[in-house]
N, C-alpha and C. Protein backbone atom coordinates (compact mmCIF):
# COMPACT_ATOMS: atom_id res chain seq x y z
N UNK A 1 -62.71 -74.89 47.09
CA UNK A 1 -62.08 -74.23 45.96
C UNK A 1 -60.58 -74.08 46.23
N UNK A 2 -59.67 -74.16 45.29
CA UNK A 2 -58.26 -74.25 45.28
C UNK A 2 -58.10 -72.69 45.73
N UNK A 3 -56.57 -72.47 45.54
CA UNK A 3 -56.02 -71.33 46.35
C UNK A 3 -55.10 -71.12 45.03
N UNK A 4 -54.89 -69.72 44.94
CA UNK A 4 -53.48 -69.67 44.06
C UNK A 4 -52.43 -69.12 44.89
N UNK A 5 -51.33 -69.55 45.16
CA UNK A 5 -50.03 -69.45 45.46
C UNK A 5 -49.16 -68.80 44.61
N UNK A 6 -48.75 -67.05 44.78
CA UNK A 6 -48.02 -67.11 44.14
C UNK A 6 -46.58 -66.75 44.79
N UNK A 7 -45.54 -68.06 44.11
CA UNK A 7 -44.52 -67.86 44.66
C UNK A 7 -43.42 -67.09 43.75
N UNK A 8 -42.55 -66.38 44.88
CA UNK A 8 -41.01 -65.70 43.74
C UNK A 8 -40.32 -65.58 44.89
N UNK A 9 -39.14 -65.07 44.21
CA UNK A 9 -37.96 -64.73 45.15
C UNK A 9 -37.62 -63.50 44.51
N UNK A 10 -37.25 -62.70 45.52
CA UNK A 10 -37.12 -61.38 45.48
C UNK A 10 -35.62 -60.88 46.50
N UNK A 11 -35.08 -60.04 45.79
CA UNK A 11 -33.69 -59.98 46.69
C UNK A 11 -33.71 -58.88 47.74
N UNK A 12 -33.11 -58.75 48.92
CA UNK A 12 -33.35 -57.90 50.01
C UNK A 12 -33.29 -56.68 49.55
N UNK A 13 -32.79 -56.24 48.29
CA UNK A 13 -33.32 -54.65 48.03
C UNK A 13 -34.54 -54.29 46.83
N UNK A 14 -35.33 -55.76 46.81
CA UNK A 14 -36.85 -55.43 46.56
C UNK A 14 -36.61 -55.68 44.84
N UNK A 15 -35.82 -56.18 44.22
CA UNK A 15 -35.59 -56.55 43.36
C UNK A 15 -35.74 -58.13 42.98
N UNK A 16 -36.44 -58.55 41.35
CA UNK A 16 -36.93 -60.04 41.59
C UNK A 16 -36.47 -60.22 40.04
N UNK A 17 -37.11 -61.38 39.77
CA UNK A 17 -36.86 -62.03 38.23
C UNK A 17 -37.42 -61.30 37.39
N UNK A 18 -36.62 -61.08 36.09
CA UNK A 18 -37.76 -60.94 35.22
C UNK A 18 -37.76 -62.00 34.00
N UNK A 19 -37.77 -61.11 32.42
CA UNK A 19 -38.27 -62.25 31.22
C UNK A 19 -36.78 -62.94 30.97
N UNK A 20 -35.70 -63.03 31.73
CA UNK A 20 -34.74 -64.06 31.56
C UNK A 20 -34.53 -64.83 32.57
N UNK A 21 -35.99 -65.00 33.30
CA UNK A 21 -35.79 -66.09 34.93
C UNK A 21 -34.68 -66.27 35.51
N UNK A 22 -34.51 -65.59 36.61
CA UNK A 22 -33.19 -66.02 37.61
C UNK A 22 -33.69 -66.74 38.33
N UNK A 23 -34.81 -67.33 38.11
CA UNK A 23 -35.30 -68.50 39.43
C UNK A 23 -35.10 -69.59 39.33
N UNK A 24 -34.39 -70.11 38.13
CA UNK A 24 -33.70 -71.51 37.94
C UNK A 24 -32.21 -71.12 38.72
N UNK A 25 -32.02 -69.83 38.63
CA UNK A 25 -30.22 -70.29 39.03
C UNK A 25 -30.34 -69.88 41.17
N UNK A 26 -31.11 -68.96 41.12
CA UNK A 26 -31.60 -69.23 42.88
C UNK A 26 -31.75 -70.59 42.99
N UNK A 27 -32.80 -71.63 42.21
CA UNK A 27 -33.32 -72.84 42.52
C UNK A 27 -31.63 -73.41 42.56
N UNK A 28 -31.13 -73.47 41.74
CA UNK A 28 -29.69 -74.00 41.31
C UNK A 28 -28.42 -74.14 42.98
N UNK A 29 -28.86 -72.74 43.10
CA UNK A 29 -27.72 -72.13 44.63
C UNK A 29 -27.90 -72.58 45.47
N UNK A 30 -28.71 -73.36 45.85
CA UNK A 30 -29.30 -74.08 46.98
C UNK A 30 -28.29 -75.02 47.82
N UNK A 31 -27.34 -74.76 48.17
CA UNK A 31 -26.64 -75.81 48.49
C UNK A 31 -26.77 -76.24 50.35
N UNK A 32 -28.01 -76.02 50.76
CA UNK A 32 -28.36 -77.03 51.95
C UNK A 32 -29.13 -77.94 51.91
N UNK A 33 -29.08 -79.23 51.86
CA UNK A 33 -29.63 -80.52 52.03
C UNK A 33 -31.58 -79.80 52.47
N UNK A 34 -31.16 -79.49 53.51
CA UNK A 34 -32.66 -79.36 54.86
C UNK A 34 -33.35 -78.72 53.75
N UNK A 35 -32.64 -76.98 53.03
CA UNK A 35 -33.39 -76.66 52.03
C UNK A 35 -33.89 -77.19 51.08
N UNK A 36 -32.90 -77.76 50.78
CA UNK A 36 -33.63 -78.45 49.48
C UNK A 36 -34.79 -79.78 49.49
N UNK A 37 -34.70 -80.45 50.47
CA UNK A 37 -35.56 -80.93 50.83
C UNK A 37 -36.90 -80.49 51.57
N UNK A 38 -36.94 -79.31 51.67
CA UNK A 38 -37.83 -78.33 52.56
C UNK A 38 -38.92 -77.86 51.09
N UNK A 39 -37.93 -77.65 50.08
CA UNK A 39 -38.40 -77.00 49.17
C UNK A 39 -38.66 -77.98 48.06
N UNK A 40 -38.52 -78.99 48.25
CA UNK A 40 -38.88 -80.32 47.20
C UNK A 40 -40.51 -80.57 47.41
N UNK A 41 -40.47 -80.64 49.14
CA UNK A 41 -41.64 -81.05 49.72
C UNK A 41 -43.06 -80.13 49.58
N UNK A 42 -42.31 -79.08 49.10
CA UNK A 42 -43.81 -77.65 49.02
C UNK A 42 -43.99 -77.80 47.29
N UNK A 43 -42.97 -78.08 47.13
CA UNK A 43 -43.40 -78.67 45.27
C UNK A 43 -44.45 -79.80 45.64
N UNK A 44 -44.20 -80.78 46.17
CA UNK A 44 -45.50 -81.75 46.10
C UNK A 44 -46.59 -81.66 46.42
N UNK A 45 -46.47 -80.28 47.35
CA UNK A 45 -47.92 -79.92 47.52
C UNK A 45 -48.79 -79.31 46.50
N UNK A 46 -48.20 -78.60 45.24
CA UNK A 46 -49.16 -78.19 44.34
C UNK A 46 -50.07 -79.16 43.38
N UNK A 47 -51.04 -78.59 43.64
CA UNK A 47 -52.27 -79.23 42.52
C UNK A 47 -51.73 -79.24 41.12
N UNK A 48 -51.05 -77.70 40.92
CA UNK A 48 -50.46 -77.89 39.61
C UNK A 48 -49.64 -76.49 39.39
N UNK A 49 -48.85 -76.26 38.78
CA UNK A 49 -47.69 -75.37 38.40
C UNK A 49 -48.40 -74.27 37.39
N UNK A 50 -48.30 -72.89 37.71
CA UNK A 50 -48.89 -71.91 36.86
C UNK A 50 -47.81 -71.24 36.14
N UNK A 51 -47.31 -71.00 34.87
CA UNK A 51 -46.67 -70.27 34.39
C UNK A 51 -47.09 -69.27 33.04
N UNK A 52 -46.09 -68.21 32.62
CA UNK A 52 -46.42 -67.67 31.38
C UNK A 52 -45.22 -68.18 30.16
N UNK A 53 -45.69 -68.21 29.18
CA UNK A 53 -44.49 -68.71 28.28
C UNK A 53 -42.93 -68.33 28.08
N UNK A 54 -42.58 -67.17 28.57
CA UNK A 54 -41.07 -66.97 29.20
C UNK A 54 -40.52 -68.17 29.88
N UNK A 55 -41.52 -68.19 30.84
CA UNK A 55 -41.00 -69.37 31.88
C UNK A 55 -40.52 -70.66 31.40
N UNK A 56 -41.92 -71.04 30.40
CA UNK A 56 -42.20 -72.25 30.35
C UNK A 56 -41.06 -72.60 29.06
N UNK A 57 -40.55 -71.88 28.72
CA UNK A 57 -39.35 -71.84 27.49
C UNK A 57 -37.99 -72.31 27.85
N UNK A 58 -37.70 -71.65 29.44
CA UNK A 58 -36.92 -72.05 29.97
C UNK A 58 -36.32 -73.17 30.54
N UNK A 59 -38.10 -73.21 31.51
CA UNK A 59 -37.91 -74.48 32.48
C UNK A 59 -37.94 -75.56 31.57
N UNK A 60 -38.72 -75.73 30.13
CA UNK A 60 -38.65 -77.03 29.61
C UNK A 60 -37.76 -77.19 28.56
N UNK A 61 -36.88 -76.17 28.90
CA UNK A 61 -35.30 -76.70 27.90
C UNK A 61 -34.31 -77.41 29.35
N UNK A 62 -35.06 -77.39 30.36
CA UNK A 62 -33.69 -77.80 31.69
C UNK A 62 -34.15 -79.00 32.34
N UNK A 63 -35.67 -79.07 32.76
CA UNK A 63 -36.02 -79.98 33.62
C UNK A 63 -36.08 -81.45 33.22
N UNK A 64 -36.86 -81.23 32.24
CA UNK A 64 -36.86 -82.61 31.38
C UNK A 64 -35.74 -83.99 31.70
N UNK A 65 -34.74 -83.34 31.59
CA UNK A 65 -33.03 -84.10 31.29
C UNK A 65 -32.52 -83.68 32.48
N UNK A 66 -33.18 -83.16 33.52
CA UNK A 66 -31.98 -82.70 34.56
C UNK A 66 -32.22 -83.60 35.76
N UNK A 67 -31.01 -84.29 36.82
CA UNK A 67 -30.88 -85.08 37.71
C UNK A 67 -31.02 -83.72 39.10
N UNK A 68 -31.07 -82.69 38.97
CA UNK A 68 -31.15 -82.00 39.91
C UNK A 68 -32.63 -82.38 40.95
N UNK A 69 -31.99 -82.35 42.17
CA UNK A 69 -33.38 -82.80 43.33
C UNK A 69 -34.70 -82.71 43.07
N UNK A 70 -35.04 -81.21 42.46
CA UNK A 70 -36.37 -80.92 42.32
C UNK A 70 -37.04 -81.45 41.18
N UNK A 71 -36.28 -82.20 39.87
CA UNK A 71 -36.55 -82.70 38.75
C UNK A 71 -38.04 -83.46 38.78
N UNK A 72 -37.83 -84.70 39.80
CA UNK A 72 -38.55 -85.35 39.75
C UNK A 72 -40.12 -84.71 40.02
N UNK A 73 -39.86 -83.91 40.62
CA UNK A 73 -41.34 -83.09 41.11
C UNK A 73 -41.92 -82.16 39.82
N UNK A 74 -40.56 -81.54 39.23
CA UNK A 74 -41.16 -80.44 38.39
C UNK A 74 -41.58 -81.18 37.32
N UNK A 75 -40.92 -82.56 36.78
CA UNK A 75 -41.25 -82.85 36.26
C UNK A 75 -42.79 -83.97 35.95
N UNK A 76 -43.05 -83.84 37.58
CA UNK A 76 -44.26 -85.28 37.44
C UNK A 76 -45.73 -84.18 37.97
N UNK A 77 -45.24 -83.12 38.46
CA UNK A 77 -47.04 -82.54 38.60
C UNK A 77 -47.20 -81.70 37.53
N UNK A 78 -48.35 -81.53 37.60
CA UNK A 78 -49.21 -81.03 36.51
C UNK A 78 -49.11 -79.69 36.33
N UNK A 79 -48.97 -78.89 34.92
CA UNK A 79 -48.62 -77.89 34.70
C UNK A 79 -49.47 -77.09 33.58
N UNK A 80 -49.37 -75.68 33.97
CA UNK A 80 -50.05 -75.01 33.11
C UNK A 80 -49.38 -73.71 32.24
N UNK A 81 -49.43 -73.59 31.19
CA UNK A 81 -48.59 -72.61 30.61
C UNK A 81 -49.67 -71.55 29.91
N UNK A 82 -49.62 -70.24 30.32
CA UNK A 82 -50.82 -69.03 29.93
C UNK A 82 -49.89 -68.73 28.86
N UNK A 83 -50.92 -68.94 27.74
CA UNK A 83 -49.79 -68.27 26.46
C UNK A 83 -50.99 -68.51 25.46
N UNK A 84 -50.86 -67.21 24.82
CA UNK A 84 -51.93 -67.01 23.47
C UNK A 84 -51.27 -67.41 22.14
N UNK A 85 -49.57 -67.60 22.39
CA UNK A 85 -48.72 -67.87 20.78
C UNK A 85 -48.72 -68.96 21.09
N UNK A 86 -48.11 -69.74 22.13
CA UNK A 86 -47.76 -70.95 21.94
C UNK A 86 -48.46 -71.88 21.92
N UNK A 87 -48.52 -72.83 20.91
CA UNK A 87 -49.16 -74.19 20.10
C UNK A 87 -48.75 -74.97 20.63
N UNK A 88 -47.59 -76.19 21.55
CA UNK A 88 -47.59 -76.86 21.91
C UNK A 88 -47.04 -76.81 23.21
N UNK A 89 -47.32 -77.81 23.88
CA UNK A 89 -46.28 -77.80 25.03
C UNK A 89 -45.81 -79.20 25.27
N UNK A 90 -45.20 -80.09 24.58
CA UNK A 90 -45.17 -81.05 24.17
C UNK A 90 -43.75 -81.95 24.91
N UNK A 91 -42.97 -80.32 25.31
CA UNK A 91 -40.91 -80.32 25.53
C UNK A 91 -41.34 -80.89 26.50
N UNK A 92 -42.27 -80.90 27.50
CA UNK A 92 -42.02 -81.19 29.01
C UNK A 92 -43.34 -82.13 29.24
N UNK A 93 -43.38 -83.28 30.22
CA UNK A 93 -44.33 -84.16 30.47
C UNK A 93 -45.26 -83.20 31.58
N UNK A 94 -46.64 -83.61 31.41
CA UNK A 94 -47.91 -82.50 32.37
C UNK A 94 -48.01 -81.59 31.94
N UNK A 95 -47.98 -80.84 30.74
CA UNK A 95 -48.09 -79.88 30.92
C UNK A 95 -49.00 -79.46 29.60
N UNK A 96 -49.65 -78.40 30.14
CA UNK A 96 -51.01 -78.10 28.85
C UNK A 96 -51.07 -76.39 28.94
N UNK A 97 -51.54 -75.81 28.20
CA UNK A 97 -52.11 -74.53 27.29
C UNK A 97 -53.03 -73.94 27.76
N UNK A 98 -52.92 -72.97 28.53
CA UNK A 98 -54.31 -72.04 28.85
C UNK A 98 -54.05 -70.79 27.94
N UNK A 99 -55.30 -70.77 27.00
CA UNK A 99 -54.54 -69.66 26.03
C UNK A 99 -55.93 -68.80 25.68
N UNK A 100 -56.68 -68.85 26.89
CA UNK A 100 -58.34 -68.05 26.64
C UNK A 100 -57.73 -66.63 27.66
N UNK A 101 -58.65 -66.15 27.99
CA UNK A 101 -58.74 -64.94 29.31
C UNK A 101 -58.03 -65.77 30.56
N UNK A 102 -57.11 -65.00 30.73
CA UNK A 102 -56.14 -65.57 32.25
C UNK A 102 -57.15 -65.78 32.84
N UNK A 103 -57.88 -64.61 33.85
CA UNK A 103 -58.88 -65.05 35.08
C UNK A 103 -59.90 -65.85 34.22
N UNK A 104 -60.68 -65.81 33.40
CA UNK A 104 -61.35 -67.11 33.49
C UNK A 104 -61.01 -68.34 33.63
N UNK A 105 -59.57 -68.71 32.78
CA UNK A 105 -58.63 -69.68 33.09
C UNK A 105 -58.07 -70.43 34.21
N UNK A 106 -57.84 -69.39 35.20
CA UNK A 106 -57.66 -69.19 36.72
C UNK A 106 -59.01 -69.77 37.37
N UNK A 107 -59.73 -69.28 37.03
CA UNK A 107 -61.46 -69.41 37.55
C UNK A 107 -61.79 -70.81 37.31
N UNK A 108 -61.14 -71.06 36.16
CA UNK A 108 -61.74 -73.24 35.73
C UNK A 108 -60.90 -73.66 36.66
N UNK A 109 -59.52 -73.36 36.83
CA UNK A 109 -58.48 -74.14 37.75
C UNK A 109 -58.99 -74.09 39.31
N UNK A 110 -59.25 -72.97 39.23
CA UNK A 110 -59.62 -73.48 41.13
C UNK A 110 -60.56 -73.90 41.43
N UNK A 111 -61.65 -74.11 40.37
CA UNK A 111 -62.52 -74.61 40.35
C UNK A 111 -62.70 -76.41 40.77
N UNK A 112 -61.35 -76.99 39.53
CA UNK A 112 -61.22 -78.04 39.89
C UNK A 112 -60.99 -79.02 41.00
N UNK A 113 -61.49 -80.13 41.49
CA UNK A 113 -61.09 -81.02 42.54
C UNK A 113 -59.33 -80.31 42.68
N UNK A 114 -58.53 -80.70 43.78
CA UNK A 114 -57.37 -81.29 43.67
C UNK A 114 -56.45 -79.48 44.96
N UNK A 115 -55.21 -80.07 45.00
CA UNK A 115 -54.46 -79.26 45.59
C UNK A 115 -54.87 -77.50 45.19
N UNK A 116 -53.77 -77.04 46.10
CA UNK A 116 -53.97 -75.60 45.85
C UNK A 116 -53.20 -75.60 44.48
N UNK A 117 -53.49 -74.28 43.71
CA UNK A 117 -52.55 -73.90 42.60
C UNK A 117 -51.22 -73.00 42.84
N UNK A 118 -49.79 -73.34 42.35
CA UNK A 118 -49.14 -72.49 42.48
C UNK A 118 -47.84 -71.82 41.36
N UNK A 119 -48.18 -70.77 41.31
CA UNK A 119 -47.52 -69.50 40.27
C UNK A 119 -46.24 -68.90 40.42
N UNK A 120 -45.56 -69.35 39.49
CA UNK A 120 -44.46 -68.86 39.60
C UNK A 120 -43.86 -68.55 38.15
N UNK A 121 -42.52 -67.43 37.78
CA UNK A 121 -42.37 -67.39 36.53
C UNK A 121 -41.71 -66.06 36.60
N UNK A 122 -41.49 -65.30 35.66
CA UNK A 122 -41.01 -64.03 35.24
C UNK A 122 -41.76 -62.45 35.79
N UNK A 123 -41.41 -61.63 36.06
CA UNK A 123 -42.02 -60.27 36.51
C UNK A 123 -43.66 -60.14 35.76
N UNK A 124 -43.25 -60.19 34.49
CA UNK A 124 -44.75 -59.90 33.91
C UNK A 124 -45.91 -60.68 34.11
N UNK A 125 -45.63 -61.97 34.20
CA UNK A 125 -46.74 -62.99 34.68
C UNK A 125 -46.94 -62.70 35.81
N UNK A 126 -45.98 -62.50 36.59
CA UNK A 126 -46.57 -61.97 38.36
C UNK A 126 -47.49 -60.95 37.84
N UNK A 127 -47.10 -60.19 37.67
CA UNK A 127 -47.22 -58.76 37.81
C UNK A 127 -49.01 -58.44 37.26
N UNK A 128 -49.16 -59.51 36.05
CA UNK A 128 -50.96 -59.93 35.50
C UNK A 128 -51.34 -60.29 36.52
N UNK A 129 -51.28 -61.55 37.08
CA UNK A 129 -52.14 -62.10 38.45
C UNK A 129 -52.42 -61.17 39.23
N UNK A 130 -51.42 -60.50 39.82
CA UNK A 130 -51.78 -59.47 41.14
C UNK A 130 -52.60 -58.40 40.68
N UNK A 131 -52.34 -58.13 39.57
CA UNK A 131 -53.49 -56.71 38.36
C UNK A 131 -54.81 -57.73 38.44
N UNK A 132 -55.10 -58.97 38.33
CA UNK A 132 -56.51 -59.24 37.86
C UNK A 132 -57.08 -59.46 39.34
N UNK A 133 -56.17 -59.42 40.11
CA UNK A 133 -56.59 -59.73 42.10
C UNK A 133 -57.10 -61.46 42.12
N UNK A 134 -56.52 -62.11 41.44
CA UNK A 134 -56.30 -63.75 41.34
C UNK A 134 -55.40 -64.50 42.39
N UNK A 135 -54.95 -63.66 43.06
CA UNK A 135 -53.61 -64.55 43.96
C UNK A 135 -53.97 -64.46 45.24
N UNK A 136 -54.49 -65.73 46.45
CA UNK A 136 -54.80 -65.80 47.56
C UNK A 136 -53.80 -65.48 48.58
N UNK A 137 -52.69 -66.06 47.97
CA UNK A 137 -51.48 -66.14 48.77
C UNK A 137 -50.39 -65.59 48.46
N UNK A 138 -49.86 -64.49 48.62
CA UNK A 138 -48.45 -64.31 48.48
C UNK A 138 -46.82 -65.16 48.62
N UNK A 139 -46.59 -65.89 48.17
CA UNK A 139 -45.33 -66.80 49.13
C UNK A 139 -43.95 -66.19 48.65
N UNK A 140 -43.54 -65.18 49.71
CA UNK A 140 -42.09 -64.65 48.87
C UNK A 140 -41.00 -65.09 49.51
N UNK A 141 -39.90 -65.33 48.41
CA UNK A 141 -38.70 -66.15 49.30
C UNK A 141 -37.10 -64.95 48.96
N UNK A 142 -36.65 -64.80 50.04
CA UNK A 142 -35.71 -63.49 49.85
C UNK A 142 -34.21 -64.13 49.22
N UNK A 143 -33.25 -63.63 48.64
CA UNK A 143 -32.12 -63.76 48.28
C UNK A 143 -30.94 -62.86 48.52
N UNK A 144 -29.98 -63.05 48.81
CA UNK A 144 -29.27 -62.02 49.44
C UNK A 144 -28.81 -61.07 47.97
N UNK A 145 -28.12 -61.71 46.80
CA UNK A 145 -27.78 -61.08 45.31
C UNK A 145 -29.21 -60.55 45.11
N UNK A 146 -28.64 -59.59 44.04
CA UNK A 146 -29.28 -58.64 43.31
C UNK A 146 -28.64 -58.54 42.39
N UNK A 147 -29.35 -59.12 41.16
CA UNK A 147 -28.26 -58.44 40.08
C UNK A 147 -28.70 -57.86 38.73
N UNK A 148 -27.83 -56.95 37.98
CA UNK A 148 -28.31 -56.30 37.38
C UNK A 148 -29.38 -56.88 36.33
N UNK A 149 -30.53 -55.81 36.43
CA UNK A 149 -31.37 -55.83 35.37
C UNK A 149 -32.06 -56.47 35.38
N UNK A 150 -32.67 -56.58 36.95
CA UNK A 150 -33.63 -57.03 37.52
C UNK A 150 -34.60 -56.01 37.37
N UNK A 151 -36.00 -56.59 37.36
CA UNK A 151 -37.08 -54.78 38.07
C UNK A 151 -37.84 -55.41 39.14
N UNK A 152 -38.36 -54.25 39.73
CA UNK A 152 -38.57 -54.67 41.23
C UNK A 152 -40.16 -55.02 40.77
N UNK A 153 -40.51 -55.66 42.61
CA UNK A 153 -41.40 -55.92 42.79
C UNK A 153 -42.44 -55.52 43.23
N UNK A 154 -43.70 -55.38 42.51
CA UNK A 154 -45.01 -54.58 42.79
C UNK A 154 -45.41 -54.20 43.80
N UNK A 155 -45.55 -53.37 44.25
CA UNK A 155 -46.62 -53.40 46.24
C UNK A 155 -48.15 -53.22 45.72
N UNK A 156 -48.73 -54.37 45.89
CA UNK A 156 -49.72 -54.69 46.67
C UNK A 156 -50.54 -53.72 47.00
């Protein structure tokens, strides 16, 4: 059975993303080679990409068209977007609609053959997973900024 991974970045005074994703412009700041290639390579390890529709609003107005390193990855594995409004997901290649009960949703995915699953996205989508006790793995990545109008991150 798959694993869910959920990853974020969170800044050293316990502060993280919320519904206007700062995790494209962390992803963005990256300016070491080793990193970014460190962090290309843990993208290929997912079975498939978990998000909530905040996210998925974002990432598929940028990735699509973007030459940035991680493109090729975000854009070629398989993706899932939890959303009860949204009707298509059409902006970005891989990517499909879980729009029943999250954990049962969760429950078909790890169910499936294939890599672990991994979650990433805005405060509130974290913040469901860890409430339904769906997430095997914690993966948190620290940032030195903090900036306003962030809210912090849950304890566990």
């Amino acid at each position: 059975m798959r694993k869910l991974i959920l990853g974020f970045y969170v800044s050293l005074d316990g502060k993280s993303a919320d519904g206007d994703n700062g995790i494209r412009d962390v992803m963005m700041s990256i300016d070491d080679p080793e990193q970014e290639k460190y962090f290309v390579s843990r993208l290929w390890e997912a079975g498939a990409f978990l998000m909530g529709r905040n996210t998925y609003e974002i990432m598929a107005g940028y990735w699509p068209n973007s030459e940035h390193p991680s493109a090729k990855a975000m854009n070629e594995i398989p993706k899932v977007v939890f959303s009860r409004t949204l009707k298509t997901a059409d902006d970005w290649p891989e990517t499909r609609i879980a729009g029943g009960d999250t954990a049962e949703e969760i429950a078909k995915l790890k169910a499936e053959p294939g890599k672990d699953l991994i979650a990433a996205g805005g405060t509130e989508f974290m913040h469901s997973l860890i409430k339904l006790g769906v997430v095997e793995v914690p993966a948190v990545g620290a940032t030195r900024r903090h900036r306003q109008g962030r809210t912090s991150v849950p304890r566990a």
